[in-house]
C-alpha atoms as a PDB file:
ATOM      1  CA  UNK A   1      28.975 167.682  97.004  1.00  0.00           C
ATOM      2  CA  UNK A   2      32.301 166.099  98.138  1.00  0.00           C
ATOM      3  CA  UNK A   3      31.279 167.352 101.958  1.00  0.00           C
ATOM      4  CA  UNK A   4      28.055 165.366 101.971  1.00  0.00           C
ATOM      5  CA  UNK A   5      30.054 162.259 100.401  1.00  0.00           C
ATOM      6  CA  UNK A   6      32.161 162.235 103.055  1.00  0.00           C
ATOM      7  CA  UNK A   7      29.244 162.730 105.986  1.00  0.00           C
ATOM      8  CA  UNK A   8      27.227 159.908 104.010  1.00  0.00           C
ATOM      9  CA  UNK A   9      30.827 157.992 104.765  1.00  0.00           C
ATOM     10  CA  UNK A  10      31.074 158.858 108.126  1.00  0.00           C
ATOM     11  CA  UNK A  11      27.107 157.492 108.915  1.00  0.00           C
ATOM     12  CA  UNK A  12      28.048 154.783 107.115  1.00  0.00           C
ATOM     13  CA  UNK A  13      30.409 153.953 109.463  1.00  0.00           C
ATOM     14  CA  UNK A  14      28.251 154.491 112.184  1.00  0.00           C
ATOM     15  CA  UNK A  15      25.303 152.366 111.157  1.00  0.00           C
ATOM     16  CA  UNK A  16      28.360 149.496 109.877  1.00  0.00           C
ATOM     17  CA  UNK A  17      29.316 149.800 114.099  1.00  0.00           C
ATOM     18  CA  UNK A  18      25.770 149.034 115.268  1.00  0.00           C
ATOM     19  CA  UNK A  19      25.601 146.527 112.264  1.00  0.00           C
ATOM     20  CA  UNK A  20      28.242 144.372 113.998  1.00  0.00           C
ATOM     21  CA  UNK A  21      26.301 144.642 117.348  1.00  0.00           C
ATOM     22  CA  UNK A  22      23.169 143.466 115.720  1.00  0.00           C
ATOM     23  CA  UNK A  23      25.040 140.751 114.118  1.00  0.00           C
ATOM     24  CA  UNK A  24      26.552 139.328 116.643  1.00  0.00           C
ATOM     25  CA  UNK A  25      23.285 140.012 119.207  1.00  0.00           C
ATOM     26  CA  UNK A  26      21.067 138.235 116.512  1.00  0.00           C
ATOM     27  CA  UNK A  27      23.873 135.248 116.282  1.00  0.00           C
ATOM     28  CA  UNK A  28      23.687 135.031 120.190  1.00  0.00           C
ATOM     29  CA  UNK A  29      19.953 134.514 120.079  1.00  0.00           C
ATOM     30  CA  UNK A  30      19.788 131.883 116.918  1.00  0.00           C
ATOM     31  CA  UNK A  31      22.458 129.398 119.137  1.00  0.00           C
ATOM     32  CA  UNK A  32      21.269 125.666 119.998  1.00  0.00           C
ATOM     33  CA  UNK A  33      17.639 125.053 121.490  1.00  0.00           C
ATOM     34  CA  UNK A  34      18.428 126.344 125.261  1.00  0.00           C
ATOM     35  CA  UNK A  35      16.754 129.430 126.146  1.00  0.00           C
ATOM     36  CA  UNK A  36      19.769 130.452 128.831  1.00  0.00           C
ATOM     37  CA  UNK A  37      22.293 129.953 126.250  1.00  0.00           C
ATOM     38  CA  UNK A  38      20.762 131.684 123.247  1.00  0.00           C
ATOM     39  CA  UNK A  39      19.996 134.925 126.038  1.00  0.00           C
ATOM     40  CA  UNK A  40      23.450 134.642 127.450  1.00  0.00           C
ATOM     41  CA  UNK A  41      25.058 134.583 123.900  1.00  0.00           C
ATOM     42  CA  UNK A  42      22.559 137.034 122.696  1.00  0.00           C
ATOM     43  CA  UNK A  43      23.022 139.379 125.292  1.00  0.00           C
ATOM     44  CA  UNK A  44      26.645 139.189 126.184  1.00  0.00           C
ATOM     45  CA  UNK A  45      27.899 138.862 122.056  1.00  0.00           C
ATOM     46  CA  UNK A  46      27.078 142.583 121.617  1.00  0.00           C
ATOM     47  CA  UNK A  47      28.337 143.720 124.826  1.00  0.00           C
ATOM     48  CA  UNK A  48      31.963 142.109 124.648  1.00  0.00           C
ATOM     49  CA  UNK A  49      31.914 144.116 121.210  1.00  0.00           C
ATOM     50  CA  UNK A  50      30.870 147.097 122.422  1.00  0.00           C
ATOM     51  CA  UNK A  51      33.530 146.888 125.256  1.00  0.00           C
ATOM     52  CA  UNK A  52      36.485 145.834 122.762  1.00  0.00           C
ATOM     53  CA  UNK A  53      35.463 148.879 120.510  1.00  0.00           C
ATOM     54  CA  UNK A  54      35.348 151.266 123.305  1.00  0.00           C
ATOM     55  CA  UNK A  55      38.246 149.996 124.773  1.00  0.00           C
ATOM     56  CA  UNK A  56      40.382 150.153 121.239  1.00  0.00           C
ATOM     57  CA  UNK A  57      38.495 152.075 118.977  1.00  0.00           C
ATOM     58  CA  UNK A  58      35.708 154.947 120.186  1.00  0.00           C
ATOM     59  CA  UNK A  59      35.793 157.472 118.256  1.00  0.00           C
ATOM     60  CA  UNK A  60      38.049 156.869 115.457  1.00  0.00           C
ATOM     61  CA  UNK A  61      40.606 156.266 118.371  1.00  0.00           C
ATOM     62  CA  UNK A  62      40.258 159.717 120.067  1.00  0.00           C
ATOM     63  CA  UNK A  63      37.818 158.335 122.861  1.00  0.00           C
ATOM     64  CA  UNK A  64      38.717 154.659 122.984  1.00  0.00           C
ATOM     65  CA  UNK A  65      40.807 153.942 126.623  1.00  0.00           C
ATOM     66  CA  UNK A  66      44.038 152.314 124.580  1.00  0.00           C
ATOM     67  CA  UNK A  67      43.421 153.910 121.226  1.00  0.00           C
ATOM     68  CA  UNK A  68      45.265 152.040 118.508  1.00  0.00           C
ATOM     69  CA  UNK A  69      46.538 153.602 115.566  1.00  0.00           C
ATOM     70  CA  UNK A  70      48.489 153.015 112.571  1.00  0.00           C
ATOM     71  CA  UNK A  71      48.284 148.999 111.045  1.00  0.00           C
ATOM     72  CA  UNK A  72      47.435 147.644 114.788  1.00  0.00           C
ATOM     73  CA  UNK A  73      44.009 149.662 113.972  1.00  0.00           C
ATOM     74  CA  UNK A  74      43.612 148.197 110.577  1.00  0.00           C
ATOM     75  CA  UNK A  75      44.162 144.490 112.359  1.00  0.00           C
ATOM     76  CA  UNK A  76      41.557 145.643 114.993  1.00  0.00           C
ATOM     77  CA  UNK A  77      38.617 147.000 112.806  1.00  0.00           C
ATOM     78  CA  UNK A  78      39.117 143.991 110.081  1.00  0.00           C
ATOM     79  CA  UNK A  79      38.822 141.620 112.280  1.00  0.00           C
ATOM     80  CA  UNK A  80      35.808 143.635 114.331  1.00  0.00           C
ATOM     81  CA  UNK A  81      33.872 143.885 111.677  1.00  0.00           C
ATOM     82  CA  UNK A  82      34.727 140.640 110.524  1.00  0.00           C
ATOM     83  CA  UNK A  83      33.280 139.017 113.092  1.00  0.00           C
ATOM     84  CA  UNK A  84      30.222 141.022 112.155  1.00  0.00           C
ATOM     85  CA  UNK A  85      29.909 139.458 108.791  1.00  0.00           C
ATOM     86  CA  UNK A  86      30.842 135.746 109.927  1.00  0.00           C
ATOM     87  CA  UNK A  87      28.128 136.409 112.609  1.00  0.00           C
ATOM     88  CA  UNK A  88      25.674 137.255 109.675  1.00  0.00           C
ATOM     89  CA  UNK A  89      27.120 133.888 108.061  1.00  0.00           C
ATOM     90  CA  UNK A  90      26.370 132.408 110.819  1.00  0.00           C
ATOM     91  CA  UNK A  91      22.628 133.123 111.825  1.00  0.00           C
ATOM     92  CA  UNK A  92      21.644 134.318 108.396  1.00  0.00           C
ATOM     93  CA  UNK A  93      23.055 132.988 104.685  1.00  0.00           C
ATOM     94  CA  UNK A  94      26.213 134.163 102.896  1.00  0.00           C
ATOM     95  CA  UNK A  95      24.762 137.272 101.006  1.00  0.00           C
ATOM     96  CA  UNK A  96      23.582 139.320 103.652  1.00  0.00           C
ATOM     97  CA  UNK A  97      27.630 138.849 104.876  1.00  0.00           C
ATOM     98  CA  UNK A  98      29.262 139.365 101.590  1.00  0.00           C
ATOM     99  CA  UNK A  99      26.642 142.824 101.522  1.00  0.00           C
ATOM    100  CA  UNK A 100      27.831 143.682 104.759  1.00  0.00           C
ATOM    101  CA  UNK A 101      31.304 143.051 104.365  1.00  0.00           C
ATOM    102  CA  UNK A 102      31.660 145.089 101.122  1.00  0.00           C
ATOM    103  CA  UNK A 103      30.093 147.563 102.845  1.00  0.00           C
ATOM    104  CA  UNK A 104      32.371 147.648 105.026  1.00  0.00           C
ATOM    105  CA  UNK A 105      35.411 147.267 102.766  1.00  0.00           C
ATOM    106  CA  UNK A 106      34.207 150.545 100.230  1.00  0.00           C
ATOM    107  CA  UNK A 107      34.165 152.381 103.556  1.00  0.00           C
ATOM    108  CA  UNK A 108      37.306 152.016 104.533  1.00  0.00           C
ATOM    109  CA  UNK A 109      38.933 152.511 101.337  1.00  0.00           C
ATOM    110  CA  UNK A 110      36.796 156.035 101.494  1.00  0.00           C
ATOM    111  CA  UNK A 111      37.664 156.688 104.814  1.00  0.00           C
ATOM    112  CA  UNK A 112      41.419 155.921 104.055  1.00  0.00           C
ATOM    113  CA  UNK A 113      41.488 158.003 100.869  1.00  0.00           C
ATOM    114  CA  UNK A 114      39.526 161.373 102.396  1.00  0.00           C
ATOM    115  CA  UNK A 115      41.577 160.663 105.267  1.00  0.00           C
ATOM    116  CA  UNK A 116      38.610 160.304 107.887  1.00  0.00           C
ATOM    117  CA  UNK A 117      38.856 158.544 111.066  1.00  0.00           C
END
């Protein structure tokens, strides 16, 4: 039982990673009335995320090009998915961002106590 717990944690985490993408894509595309703008912002948002979380984070670290570890990973994926939720705020209303970001939160405190990546 505790095995598929933690496996339901570790999706979690996955689908809370693509959350942020879609976030911050969705925020992109809800910007001001121009077109280039909203596809620019829409577009680029998810890829500068996806590039900062390869770049720090991949993997729980293991893949990522300068993995971080220790409280410099903590600062990184709070203020990651952070941005995530205040993208939500953003384009959306303040529920869907408290949701997410208690999500978030409970999934980290799991991941901290079964000591998953």
């Amino acid at each position: 039982m505790l095995a598929a717990a933690k496996g339901a944690n570790l999706a979690l985490m996955f689908f809370l990673e693509l959350g942020v993408l879609i976030s911050v894509g969705y925020w992109g595309f809800t910007l001001g009335s121009n077109w280039g703008v909203r596809i620019l912002a829409g577009l680029g948002a998810p890829v500068l995320m996806g590039t900062l979380w390869g770049l720090f984070a991949a993997g729980g670290g293991k893949n990522a090009t300068y993995a971080l570890t220790g409280p410099f990973r903590a600062a990184f994926e709070i203020a990651w998915f952070g941005v995530g939720a205040l993208a939500l705020y953003a384009s959306v209303a303040l529920t869907p961002a408290v949701i997410f970001a208690a999500a978030y939160a409970a999934n980290a405190v799991l991941r901290l106590a079964w000591k998953q990546s």
